[in-house]
PDB file of N, CA and C in Angstrom:
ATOM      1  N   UNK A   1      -2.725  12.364   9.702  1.00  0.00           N
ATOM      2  CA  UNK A   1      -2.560  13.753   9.305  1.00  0.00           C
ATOM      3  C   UNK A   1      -1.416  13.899   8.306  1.00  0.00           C
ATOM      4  N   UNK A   2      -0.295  13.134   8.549  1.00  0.00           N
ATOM      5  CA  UNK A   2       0.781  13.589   7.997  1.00  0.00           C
ATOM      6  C   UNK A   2       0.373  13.083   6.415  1.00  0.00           C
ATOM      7  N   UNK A   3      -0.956  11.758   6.247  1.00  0.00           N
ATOM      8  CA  UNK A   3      -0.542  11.252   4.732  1.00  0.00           C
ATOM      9  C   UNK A   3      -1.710  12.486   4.150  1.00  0.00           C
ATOM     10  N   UNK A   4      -1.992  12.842   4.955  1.00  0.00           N
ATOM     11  CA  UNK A   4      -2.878  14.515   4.253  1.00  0.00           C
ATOM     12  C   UNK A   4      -2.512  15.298   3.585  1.00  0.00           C
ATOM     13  N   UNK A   5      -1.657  15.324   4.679  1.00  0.00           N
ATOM     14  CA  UNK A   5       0.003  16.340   4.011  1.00  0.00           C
ATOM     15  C   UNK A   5       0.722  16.420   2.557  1.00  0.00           C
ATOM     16  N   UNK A   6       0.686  15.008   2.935  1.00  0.00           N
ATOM     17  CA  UNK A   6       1.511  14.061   1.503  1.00  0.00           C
ATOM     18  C   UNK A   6       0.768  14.335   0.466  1.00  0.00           C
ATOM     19  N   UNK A   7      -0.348  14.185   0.561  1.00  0.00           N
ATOM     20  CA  UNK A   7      -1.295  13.979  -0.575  1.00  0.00           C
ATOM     21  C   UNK A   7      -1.472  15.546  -0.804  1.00  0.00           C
ATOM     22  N   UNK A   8      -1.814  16.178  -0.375  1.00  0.00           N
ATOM     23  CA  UNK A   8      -1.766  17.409  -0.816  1.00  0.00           C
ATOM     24  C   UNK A   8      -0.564  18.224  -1.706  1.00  0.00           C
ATOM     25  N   UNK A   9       0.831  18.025  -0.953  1.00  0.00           N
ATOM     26  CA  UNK A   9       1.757  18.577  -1.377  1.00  0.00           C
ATOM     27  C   UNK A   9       1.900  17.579  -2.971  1.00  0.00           C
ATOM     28  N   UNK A  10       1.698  16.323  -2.835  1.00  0.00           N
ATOM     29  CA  UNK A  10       1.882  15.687  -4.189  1.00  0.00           C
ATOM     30  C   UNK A  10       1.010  16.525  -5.168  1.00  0.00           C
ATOM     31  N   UNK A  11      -0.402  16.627  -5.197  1.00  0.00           N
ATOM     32  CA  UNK A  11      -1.077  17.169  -5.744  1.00  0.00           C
ATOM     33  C   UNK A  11      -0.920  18.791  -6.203  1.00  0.00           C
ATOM     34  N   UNK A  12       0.183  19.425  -5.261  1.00  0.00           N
ATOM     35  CA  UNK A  12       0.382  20.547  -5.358  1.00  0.00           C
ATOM     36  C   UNK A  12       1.368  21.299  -6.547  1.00  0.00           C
ATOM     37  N   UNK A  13       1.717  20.425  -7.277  1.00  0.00           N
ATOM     38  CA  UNK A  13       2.214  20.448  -8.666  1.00  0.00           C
ATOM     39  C   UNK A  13       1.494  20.300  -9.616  1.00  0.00           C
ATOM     40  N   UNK A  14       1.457  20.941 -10.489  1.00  0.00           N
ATOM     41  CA  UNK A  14       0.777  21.464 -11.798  1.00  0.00           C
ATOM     42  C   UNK A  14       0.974  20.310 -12.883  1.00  0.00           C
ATOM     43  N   UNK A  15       2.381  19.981 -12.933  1.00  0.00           N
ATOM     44  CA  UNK A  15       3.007  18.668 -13.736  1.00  0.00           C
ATOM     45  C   UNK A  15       1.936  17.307 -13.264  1.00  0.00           C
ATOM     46  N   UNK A  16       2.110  17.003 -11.747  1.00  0.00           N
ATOM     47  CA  UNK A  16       1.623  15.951 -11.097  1.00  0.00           C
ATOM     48  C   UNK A  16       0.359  16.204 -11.255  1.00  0.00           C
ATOM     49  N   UNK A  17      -0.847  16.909 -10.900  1.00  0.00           N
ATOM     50  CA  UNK A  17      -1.912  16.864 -11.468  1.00  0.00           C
ATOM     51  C   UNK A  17      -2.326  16.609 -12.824  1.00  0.00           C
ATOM     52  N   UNK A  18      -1.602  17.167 -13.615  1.00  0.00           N
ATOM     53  CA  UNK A  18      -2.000  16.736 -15.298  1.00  0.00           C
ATOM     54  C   UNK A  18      -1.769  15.153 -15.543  1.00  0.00           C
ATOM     55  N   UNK A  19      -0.656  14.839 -14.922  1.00  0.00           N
ATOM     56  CA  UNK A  19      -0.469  13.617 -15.047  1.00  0.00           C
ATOM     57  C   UNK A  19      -1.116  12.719 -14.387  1.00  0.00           C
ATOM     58  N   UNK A  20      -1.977  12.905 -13.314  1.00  0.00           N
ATOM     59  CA  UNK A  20      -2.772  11.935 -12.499  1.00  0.00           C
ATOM     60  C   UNK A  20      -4.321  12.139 -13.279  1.00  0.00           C
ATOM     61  N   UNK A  21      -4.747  13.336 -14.277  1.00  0.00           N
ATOM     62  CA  UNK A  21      -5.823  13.664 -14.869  1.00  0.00           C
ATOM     63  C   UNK A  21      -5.445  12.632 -15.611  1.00  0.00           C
ATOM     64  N   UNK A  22      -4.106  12.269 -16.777  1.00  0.00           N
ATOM     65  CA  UNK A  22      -3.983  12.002 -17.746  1.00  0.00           C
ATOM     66  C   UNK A  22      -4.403  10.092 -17.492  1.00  0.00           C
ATOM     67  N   UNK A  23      -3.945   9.683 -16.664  1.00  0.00           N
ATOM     68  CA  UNK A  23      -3.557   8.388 -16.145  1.00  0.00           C
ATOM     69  C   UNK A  23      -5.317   7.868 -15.807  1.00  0.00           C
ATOM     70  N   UNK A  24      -5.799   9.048 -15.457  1.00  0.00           N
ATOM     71  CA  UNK A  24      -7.581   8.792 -14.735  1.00  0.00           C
ATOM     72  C   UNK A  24      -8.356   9.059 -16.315  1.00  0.00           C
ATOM     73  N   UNK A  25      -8.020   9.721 -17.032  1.00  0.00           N
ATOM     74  CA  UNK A  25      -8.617   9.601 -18.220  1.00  0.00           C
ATOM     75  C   UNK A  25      -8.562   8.301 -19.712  1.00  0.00           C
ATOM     76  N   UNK A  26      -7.334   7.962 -19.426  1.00  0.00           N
ATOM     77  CA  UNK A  26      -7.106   6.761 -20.339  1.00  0.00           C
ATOM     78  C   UNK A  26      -6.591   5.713 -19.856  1.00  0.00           C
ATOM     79  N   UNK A  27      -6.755   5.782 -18.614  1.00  0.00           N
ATOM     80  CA  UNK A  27      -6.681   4.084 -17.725  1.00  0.00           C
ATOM     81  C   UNK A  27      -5.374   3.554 -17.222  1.00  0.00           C
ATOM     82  N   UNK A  28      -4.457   3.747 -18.482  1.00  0.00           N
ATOM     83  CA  UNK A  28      -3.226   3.398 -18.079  1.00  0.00           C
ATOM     84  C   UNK A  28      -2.081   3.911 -18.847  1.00  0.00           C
ATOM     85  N   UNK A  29      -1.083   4.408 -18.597  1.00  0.00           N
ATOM     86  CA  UNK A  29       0.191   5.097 -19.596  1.00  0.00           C
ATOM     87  C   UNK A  29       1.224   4.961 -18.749  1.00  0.00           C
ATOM     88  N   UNK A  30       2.425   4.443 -19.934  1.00  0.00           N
ATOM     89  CA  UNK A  30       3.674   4.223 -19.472  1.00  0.00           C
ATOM     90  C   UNK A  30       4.200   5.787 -19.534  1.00  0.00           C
ATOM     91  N   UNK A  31       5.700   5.880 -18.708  1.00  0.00           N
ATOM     92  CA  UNK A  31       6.303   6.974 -18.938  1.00  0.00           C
ATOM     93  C   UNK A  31       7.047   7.781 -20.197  1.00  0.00           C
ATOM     94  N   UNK A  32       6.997   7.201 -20.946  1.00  0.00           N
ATOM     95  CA  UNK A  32       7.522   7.850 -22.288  1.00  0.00           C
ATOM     96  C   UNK A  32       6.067   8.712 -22.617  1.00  0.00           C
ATOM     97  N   UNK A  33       4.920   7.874 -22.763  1.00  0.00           N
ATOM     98  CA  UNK A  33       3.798   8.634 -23.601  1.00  0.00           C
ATOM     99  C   UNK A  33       3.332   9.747 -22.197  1.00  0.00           C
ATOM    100  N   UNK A  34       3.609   9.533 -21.158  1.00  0.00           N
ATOM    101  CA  UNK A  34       3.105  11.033 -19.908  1.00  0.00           C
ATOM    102  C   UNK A  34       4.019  11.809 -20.085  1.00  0.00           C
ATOM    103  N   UNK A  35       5.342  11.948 -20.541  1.00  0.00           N
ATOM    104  CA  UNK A  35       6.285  12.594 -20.608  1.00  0.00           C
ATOM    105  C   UNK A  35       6.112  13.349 -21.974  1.00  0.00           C
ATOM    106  N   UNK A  36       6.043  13.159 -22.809  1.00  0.00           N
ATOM    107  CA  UNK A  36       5.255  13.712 -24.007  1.00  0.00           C
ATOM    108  C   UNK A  36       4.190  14.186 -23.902  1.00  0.00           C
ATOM    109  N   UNK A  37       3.115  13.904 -22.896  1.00  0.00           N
ATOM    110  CA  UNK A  37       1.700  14.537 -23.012  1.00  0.00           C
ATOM    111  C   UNK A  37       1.818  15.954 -22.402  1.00  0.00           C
ATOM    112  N   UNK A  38       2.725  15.878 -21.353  1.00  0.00           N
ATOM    113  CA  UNK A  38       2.823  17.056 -20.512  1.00  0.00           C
ATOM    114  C   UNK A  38       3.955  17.611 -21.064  1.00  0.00           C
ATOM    115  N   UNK A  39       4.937  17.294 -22.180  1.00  0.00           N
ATOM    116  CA  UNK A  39       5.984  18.046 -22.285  1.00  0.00           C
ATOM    117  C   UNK A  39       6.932  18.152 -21.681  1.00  0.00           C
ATOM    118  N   UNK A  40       7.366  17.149 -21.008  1.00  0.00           N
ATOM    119  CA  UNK A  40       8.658  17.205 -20.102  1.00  0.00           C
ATOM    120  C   UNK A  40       9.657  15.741 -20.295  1.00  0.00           C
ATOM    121  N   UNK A  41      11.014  15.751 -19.804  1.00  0.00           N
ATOM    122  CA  UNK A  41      11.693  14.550 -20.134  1.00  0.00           C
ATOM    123  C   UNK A  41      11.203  13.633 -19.687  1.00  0.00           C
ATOM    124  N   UNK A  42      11.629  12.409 -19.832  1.00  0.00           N
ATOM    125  CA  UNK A  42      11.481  10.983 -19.208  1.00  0.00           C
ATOM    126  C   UNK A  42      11.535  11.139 -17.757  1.00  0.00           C
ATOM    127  N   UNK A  43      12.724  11.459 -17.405  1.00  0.00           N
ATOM    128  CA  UNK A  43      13.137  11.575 -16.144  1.00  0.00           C
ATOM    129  C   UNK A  43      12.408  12.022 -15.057  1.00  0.00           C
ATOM    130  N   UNK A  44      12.093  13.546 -15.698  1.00  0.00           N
ATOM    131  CA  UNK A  44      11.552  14.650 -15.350  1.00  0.00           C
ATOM    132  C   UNK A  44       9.886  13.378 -14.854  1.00  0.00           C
ATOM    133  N   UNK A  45       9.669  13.015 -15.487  1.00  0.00           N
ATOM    134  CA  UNK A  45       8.235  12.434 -15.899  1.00  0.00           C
ATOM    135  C   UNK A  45       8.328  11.378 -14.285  1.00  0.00           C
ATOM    136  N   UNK A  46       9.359  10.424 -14.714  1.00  0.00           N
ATOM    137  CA  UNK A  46       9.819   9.760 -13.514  1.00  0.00           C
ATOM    138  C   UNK A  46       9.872  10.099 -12.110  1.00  0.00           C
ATOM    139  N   UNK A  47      10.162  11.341 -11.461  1.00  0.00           N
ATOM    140  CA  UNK A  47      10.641  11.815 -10.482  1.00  0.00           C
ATOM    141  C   UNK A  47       8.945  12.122  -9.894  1.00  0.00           C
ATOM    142  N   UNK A  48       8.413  12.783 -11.474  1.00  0.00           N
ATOM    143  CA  UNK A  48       6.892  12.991 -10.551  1.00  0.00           C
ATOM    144  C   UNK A  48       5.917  11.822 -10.343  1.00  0.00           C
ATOM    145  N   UNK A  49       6.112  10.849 -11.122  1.00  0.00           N
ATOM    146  CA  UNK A  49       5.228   9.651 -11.034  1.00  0.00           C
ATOM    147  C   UNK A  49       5.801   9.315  -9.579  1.00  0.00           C
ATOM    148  N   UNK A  50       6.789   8.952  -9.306  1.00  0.00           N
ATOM    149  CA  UNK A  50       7.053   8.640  -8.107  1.00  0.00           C
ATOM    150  C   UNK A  50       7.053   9.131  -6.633  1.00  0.00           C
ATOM    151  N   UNK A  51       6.835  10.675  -6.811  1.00  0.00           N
ATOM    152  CA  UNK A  51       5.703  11.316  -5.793  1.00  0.00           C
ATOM    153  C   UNK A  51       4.358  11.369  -5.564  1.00  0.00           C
ATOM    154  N   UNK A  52       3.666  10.653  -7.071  1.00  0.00           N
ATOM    155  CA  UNK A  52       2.345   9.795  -6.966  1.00  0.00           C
ATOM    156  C   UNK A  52       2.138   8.848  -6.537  1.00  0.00           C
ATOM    157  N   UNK A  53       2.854   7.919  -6.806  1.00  0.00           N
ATOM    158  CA  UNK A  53       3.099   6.417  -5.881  1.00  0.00           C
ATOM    159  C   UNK A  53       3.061   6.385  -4.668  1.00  0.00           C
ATOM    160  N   UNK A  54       4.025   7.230  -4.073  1.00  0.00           N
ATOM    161  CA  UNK A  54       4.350   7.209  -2.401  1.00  0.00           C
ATOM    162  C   UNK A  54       2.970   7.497  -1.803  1.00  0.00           C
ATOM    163  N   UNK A  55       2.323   8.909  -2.359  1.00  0.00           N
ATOM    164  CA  UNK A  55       1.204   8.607  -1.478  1.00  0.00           C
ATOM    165  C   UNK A  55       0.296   7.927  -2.071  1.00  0.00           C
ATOM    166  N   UNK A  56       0.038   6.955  -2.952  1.00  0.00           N
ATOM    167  CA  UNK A  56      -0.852   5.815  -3.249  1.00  0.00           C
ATOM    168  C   UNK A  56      -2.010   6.211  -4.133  1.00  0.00           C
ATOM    169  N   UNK A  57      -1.889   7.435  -4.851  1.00  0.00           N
ATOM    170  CA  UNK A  57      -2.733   7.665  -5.915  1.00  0.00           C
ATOM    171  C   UNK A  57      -2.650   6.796  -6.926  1.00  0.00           C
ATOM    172  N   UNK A  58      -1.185   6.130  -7.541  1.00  0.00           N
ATOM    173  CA  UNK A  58      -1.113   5.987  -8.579  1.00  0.00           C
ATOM    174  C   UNK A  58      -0.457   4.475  -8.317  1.00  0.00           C
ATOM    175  N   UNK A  59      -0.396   3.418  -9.028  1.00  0.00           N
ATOM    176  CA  UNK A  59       0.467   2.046  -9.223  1.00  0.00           C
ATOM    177  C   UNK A  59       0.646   2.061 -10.270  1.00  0.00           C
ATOM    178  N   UNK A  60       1.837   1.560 -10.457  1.00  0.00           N
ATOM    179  CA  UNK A  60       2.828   0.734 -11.225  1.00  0.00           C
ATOM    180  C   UNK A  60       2.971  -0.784 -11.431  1.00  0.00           C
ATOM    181  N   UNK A  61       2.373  -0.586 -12.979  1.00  0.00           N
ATOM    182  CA  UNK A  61       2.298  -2.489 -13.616  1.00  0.00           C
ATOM    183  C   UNK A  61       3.461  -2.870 -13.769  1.00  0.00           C
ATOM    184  N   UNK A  62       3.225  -4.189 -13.614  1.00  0.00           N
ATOM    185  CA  UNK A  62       4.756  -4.811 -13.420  1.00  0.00           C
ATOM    186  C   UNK A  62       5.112  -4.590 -15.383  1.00  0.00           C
ATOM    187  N   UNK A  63       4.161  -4.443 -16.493  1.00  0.00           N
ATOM    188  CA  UNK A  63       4.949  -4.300 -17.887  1.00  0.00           C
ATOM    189  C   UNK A  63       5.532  -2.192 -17.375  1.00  0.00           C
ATOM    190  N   UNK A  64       5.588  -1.619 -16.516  1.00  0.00           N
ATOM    191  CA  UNK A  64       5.927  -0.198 -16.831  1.00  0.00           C
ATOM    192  C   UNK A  64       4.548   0.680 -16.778  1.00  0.00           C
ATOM    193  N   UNK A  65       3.611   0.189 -16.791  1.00  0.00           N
ATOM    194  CA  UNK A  65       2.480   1.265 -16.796  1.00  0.00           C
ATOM    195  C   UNK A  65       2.135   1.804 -15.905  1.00  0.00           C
ATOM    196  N   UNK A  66       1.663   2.729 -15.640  1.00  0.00           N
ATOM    197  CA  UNK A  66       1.081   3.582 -14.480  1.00  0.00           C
ATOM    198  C   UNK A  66      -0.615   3.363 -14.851  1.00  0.00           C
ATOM    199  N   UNK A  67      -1.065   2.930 -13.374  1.00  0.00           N
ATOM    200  CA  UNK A  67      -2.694   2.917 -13.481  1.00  0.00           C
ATOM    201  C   UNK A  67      -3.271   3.764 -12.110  1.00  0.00           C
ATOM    202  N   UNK A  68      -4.286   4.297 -12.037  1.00  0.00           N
ATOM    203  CA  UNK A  68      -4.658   4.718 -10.436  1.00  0.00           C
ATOM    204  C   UNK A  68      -5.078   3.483  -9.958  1.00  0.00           C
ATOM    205  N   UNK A  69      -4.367   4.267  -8.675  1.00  0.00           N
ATOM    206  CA  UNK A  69      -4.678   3.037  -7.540  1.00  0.00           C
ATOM    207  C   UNK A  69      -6.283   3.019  -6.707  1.00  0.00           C
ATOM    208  N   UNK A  70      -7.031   1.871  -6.592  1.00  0.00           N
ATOM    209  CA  UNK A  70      -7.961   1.880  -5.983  1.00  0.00           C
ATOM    210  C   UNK A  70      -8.329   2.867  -4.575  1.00  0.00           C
ATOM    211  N   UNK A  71      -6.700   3.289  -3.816  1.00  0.00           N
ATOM    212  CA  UNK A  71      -6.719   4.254  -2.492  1.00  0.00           C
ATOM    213  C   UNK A  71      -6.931   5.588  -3.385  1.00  0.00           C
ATOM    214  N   UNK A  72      -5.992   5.437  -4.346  1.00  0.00           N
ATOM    215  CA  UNK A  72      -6.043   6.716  -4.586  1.00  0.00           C
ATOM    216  C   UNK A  72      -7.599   7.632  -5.661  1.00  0.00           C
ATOM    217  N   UNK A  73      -8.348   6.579  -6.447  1.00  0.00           N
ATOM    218  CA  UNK A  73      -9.538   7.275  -6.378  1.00  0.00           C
ATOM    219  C   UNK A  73     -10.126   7.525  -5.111  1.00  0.00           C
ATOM    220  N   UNK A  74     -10.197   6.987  -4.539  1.00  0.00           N
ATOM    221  CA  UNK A  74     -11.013   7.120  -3.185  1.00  0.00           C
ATOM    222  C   UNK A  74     -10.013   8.454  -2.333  1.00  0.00           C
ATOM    223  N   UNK A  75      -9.081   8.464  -2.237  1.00  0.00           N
ATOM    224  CA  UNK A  75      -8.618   9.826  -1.449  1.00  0.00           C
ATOM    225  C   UNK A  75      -8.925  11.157  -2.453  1.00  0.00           C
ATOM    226  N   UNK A  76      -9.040  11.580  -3.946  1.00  0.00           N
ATOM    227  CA  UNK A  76      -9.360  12.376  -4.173  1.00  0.00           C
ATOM    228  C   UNK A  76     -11.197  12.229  -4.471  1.00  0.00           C
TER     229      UNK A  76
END
């Protein structure tokens, strides 16, 4: 129940959704080019990728890229 939770409240940002659209539409993007797509800092960009991770929508390539994670197509 609780990773329900998780997954929901992650999803419950406007930022974090565009960015999990953006990542499911062109396969893979580092944080400089999601941070630019959505208009927000690096950082800014950072803080939300990493509330994607935790609940397992999203992985992180060891060069910096963000790809969806195999759990996480399957949970949305």
């Amino acid at each position: 129940m609780n990773s329900f939770i998780d997954l929901c409240r992650a999803l419950g940002n406007e930022r974090r959704v565009r960015m999990y659209i953006s990542i499911h539409e062109r396969g893979q993007l580092a944080v400089c080019d999601l941070a630019d797509e959505i208009g927000i800092s690096e950082p800014a960009a950072s803080f939300h990728l990493k509330k994607l991770l935790r609940v397992g929508l999203i992985k992180q390539r060891r060069d910096g890229k963000f790809t969806l994670s195999s759990s996480g197509v399957k949970n949305i």
